[in-house]
Protein backbone atom coordinates (compact mmCIF):
# COMPACT_ATOMS: atom_id res chain seq x y z
CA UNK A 1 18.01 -21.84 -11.93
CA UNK A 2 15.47 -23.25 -14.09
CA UNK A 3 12.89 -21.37 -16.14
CA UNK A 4 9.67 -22.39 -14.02
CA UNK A 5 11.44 -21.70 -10.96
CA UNK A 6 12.77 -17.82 -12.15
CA UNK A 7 8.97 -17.30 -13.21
CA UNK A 8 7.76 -17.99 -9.72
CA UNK A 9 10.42 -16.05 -8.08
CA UNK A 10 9.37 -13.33 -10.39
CA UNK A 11 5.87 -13.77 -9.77
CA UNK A 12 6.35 -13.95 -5.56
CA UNK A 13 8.16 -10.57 -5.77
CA UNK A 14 4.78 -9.12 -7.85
CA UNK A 15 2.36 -10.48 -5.64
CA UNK A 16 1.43 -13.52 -7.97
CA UNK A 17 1.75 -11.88 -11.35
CA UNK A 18 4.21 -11.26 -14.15
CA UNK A 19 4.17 -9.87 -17.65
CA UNK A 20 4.56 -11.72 -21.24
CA UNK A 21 7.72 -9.32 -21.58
CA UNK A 22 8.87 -10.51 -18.56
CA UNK A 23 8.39 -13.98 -19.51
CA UNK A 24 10.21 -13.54 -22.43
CA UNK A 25 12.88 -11.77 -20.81
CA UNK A 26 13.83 -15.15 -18.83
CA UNK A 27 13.87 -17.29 -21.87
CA UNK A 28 10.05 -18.27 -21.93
CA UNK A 29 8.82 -17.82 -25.47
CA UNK A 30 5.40 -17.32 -26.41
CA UNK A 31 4.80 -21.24 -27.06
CA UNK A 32 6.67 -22.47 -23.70
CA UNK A 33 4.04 -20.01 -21.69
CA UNK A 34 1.01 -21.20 -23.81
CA UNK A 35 1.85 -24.51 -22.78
CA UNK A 36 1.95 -23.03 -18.67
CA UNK A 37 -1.47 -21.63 -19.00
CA UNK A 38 -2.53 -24.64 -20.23
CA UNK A 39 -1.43 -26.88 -17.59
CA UNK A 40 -3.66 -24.75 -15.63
CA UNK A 41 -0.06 -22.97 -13.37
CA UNK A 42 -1.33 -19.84 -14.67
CA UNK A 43 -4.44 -17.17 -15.85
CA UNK A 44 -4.50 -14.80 -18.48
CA UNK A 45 -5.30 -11.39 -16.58
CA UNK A 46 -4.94 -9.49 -20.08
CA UNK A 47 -3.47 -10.16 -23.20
CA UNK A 48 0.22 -8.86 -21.33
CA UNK A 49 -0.42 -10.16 -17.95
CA UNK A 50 -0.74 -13.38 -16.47
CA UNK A 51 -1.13 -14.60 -12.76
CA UNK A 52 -0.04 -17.77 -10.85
CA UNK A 53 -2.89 -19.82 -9.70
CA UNK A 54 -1.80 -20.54 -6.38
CA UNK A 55 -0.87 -16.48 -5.60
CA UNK A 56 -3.07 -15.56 -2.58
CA UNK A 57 -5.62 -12.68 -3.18
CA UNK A 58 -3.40 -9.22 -2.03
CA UNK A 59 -4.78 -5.28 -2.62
CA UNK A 60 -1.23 -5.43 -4.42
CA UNK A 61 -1.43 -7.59 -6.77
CA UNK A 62 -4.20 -5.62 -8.56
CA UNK A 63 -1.85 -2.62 -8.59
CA UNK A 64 1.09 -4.73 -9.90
CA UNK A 65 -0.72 -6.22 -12.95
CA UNK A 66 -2.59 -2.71 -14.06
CA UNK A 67 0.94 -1.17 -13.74
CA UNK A 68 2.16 -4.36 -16.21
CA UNK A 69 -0.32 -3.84 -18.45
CA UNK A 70 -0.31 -0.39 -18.89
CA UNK A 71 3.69 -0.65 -19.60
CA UNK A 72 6.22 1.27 -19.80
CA UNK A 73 6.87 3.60 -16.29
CA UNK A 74 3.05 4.87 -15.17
CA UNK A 75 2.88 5.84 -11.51
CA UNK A 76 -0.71 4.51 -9.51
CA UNK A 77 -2.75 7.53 -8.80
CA UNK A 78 -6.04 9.09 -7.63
CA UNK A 79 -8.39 6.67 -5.04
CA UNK A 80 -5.83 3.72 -6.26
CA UNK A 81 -2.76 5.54 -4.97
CA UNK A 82 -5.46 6.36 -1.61
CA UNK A 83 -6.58 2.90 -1.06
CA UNK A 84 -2.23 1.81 -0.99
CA UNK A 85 -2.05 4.54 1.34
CA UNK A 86 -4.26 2.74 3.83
CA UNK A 87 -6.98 5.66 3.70
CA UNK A 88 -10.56 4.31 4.28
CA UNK A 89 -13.56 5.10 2.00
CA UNK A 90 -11.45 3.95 -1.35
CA UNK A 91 -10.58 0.83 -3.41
CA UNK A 92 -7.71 -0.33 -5.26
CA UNK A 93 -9.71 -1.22 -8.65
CA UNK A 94 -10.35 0.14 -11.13
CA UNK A 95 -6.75 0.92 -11.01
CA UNK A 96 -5.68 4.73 -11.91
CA UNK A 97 -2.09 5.44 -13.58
CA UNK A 98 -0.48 8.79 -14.99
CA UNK A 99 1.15 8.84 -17.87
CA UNK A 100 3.57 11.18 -18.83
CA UNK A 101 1.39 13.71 -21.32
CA UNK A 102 2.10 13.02 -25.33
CA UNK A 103 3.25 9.22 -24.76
CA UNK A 104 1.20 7.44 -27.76
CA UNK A 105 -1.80 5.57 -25.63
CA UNK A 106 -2.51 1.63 -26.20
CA UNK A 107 -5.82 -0.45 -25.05
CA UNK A 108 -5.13 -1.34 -21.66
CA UNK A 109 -7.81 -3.56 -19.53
CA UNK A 110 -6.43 -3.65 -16.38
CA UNK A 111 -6.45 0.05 -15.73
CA UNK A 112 -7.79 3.59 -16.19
CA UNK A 113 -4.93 5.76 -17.63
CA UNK A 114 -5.08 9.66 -17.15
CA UNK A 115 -1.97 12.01 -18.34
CA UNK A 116 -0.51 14.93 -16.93
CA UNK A 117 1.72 17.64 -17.87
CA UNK A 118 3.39 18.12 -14.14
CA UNK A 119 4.74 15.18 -12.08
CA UNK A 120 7.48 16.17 -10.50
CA UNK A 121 10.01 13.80 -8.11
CA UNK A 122 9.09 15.39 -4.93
CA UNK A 123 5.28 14.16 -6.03
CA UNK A 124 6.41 10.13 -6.03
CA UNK A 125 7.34 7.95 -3.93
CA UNK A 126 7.80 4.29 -3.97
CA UNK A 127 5.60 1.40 -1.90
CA UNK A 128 6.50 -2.08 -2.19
CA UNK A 129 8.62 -1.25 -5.39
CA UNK A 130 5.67 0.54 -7.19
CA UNK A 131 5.64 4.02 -8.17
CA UNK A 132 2.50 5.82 -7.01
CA UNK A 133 1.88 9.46 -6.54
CA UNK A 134 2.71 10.81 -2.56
CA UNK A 135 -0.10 11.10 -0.35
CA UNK A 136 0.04 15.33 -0.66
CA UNK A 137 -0.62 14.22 -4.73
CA UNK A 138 -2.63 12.51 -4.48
CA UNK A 139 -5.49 14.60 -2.22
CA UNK A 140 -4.58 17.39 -4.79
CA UNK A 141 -5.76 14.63 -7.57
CA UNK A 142 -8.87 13.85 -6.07
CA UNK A 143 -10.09 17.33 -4.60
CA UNK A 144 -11.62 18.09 -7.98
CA UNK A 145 -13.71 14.79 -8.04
CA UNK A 146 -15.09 14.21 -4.26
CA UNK A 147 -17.13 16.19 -2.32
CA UNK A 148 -15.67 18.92 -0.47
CA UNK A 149 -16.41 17.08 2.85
CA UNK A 150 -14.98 13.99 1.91
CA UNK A 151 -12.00 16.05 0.96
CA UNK A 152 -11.56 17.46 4.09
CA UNK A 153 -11.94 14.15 6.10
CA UNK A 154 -9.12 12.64 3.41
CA UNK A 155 -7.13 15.47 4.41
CA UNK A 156 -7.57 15.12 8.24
CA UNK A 157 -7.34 11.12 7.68
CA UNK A 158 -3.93 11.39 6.23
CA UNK A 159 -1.99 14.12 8.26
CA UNK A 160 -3.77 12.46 11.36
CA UNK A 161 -2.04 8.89 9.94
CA UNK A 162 1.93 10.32 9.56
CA UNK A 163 1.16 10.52 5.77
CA UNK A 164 1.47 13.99 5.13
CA UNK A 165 1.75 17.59 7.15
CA UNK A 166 -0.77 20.53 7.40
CA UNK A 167 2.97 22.17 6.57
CA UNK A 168 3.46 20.54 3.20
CA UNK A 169 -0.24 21.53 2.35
CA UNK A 170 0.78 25.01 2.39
CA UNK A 171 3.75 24.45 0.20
CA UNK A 172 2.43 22.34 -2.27
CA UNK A 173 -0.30 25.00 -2.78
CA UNK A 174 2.53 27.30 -3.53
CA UNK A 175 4.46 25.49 -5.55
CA UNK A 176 1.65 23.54 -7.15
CA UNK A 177 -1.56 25.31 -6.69
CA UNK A 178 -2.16 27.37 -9.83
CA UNK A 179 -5.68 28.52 -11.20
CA UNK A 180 -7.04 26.23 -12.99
CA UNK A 181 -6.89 23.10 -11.29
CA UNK A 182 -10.58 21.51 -10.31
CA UNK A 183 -10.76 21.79 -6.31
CA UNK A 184 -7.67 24.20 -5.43
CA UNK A 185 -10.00 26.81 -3.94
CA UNK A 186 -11.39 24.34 -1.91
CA UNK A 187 -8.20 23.00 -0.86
CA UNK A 188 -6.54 27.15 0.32
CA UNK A 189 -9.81 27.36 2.44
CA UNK A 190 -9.00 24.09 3.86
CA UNK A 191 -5.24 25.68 4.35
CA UNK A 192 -7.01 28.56 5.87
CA UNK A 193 -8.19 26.65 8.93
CA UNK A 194 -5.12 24.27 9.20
CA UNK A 195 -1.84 26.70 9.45
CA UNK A 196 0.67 24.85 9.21
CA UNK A 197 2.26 24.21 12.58
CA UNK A 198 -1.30 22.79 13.91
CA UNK A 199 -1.15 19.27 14.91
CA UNK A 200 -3.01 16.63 13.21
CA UNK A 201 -6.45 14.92 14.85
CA UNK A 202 -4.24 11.98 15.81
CA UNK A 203 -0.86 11.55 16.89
CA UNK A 204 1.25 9.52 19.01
CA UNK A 205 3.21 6.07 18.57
CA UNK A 206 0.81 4.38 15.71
CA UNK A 207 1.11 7.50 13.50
CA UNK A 208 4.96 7.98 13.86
CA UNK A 209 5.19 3.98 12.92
CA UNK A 210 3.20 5.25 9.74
CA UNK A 211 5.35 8.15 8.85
CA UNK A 212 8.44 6.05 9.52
CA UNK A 213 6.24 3.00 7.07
CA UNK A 214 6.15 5.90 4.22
CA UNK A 215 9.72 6.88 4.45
CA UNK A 216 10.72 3.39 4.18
CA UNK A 217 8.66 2.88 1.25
CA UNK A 218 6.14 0.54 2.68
CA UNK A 219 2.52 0.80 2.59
CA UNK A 220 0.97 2.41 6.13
CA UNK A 221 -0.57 -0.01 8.31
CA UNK A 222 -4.23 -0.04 9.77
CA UNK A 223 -4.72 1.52 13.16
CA UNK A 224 -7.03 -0.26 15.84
CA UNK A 225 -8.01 -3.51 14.10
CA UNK A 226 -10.77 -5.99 15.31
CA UNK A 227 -9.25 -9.38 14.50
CA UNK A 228 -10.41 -13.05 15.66
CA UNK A 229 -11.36 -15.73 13.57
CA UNK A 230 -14.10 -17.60 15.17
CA UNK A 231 -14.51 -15.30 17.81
CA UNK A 232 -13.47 -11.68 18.55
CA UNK A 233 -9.76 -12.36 20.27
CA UNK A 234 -9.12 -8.23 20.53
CA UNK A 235 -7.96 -4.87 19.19
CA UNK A 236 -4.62 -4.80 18.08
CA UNK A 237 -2.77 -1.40 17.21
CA UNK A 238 -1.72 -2.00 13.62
CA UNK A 239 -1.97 -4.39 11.36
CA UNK A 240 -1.66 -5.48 7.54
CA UNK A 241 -4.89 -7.43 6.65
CA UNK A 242 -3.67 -8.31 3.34
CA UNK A 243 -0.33 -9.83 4.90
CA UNK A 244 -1.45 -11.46 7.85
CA UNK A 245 0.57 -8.82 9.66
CA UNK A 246 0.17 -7.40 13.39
CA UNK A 247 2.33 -4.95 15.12
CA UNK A 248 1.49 -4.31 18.49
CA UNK A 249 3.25 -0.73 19.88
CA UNK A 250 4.63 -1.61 23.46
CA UNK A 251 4.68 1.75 25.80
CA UNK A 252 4.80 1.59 29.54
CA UNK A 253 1.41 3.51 29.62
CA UNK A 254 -0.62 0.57 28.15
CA UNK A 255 1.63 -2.42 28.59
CA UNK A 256 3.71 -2.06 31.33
CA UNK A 257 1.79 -4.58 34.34
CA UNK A 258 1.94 -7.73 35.08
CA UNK A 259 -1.48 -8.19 33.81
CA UNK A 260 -1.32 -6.86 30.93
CA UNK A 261 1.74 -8.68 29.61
CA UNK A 262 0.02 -11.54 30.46
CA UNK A 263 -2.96 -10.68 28.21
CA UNK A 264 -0.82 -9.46 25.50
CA UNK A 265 0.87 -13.13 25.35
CA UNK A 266 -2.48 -14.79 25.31
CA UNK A 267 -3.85 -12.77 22.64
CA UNK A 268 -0.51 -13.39 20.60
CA UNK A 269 -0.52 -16.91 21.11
CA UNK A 270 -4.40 -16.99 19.26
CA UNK A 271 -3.05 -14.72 16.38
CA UNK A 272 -0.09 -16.75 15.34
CA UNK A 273 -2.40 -20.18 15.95
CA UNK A 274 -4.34 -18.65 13.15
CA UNK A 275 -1.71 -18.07 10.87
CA UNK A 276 -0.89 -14.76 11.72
CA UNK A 277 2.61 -12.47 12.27
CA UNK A 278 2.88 -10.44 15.57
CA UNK A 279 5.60 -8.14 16.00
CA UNK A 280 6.27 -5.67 18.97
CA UNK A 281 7.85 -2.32 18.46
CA UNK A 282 9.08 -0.74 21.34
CA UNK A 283 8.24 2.70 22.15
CA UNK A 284 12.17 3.91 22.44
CA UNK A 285 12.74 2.55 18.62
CA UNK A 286 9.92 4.03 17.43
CA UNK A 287 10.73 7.50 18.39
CA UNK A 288 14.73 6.87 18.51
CA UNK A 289 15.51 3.94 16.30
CA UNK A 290 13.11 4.28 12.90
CA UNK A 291 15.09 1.71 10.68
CA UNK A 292 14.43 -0.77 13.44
CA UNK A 293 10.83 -0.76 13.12
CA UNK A 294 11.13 -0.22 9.13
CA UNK A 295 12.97 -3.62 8.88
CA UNK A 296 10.64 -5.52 11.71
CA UNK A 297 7.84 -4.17 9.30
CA UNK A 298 8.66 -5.31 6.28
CA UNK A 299 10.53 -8.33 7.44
CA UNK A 300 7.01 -9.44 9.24
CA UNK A 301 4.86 -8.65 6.11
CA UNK A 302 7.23 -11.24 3.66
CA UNK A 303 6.94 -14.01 6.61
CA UNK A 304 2.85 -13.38 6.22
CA UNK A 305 3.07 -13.28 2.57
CA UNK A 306 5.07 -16.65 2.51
CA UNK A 307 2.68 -18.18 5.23
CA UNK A 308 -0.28 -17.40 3.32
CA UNK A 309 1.25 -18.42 -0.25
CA UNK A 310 2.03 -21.83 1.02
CA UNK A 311 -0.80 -22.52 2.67
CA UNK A 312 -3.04 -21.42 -0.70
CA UNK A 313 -0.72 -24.17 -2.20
CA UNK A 314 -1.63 -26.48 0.00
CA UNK A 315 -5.36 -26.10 -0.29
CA UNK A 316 -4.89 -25.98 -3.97
């Protein structure tokens, strides 16, 4: 395998970008990539990143290239780690890291670094092969630095989404909760009203595909999307916007008629026309068969990377 072609392939696993170690590490010095960048294949994102032209815009590839420039092992944090969690009110960028506390700091311009002294495994997890602090870590992160109403809501959001228990609140506090921390009070009177075997404000199919998403190491999936290009062609159950990914949950209670199917098929046939992915997941798997819908996820997600890739090439 050529050189150019092992940089792409790189590249397509990061979302579009790659570091100059990286580079380097296939056999591309420093005046064999000058020459890329000038042929106009690449960008400079920082002096240690670079991106492919032609790499679709992707929530990821934002993480990816603050996590390359930062170097070393730092795990995505705070509203970053939130907004790969699928939570709504926060962005990606600026991107947030940890770094292990006493590690010599460098200028970095594609992210916000923070330290800490405790960062223990059960606090990590991986999505889409980064390293980013669990959902449970990440409220504890933030509580300090929102408003204690938005903290609540983030709370609610996630437990209500698969990503995290009223249960594991309690023992995190335990473990994890010592004086001193900005917004631990707020978070035992939170405990307080959530014991934890009280269920979560949502539940049912489209959270259990989440929790299921998280175990897998996969990023959660948006619940009750609006899609349509021109026109509004429906609400779908889940979907990846960023991957031109829909899953639609097939029960008996909502899809079992005649009519139904029928509609179902129609509004399929208008998502793919677009340039979309639409999966089913049936019930049974969902609740009996997990690594079923794990690989149907992530399986879908690459074929609406790859679509979208090649048709950015082609417009390019």
């Amino acid at each position: 395998m050529d050189n150019d072609l092992c940089l792409r392939s790189l590249a397509a696993s990061q979302f579009g970008v790659v570091s100059r170690a990286q580079a380097r590490s296939l056999g591309i010095d420093r005046s064999a990539l000058a020459h890329r960048l000038r042929r106009g294949e690449w960008v400079e994102l920082s002096p240690r990143v670079i991106r492919a032209v032609a790499a679709p815009d992707h929530p990821m590839l934002d993480v990816v290239a603050g996590v390359l420039d930062v170097g070393g092992d730092p795990t995505v944090c705070r509203s970053s780690t939130a907004a790969v969690w699928g939570l709504p009110g926060f962005r990606v960028t600026p991107v947030h890291v940890l770094r292990e506390h006493g590690l010599h700091p460098r200028p970095d311009r594609l992210a916000v670094v923070h330290t800490s002294r405790a960062l223990p495994p059960g606090h990590l997890a991986l999505v889409d092969g980064v390293r980013v602090t669990t959902p449970l870590r990440t409220i504890f992160d933030l509580a300090g630095t929102l408003h204690p109403g938005r903290t609540e809501r983030l709370l609610d959001n996630a437990a209500g989404r698969g990503l995290c228990t009223y249960r594991g609140l309690h023992r995190m506090l335990d473990s994890f909760g010592g004086r001193g921390r900005a917004g631990m009070q707020l978070l035992r009177e939170l405990a307080a009203d959530r014991p934890p075997g009280v269920r979560p404000p949502e539940s049912g199919l489209e959270a259990r595909v989440n929790q299921i998403l998280l175990r897998d190491g996969q990023r959660p999936l948006e619940r009750q999307v609006d899609l349509g290009e021109d026109s509004w062609t429906g609400r779908f159950d889940l979907a990846d916007r960023a991957d031109n990914f829909v899953l639609e949950v097939q029960s008996e209670t909502y899809h079992g008629s005649v009519l139904d199917c029928r509609r179902d098929a129609e509004r399929r046939r208008e998502l793919e026309a677009a340039g979309w992915v639409v999966e089913e997941a049936l019930a049974f798997d969902i609740w009996h068969r997990p690594q079923v819908v794990a690989d149907l996820v992530r399986d879908g997600r690459r074929r609406g990377r790859v679509a979208r890739l090649l048709r950015a090439e082609a417009a390019a």
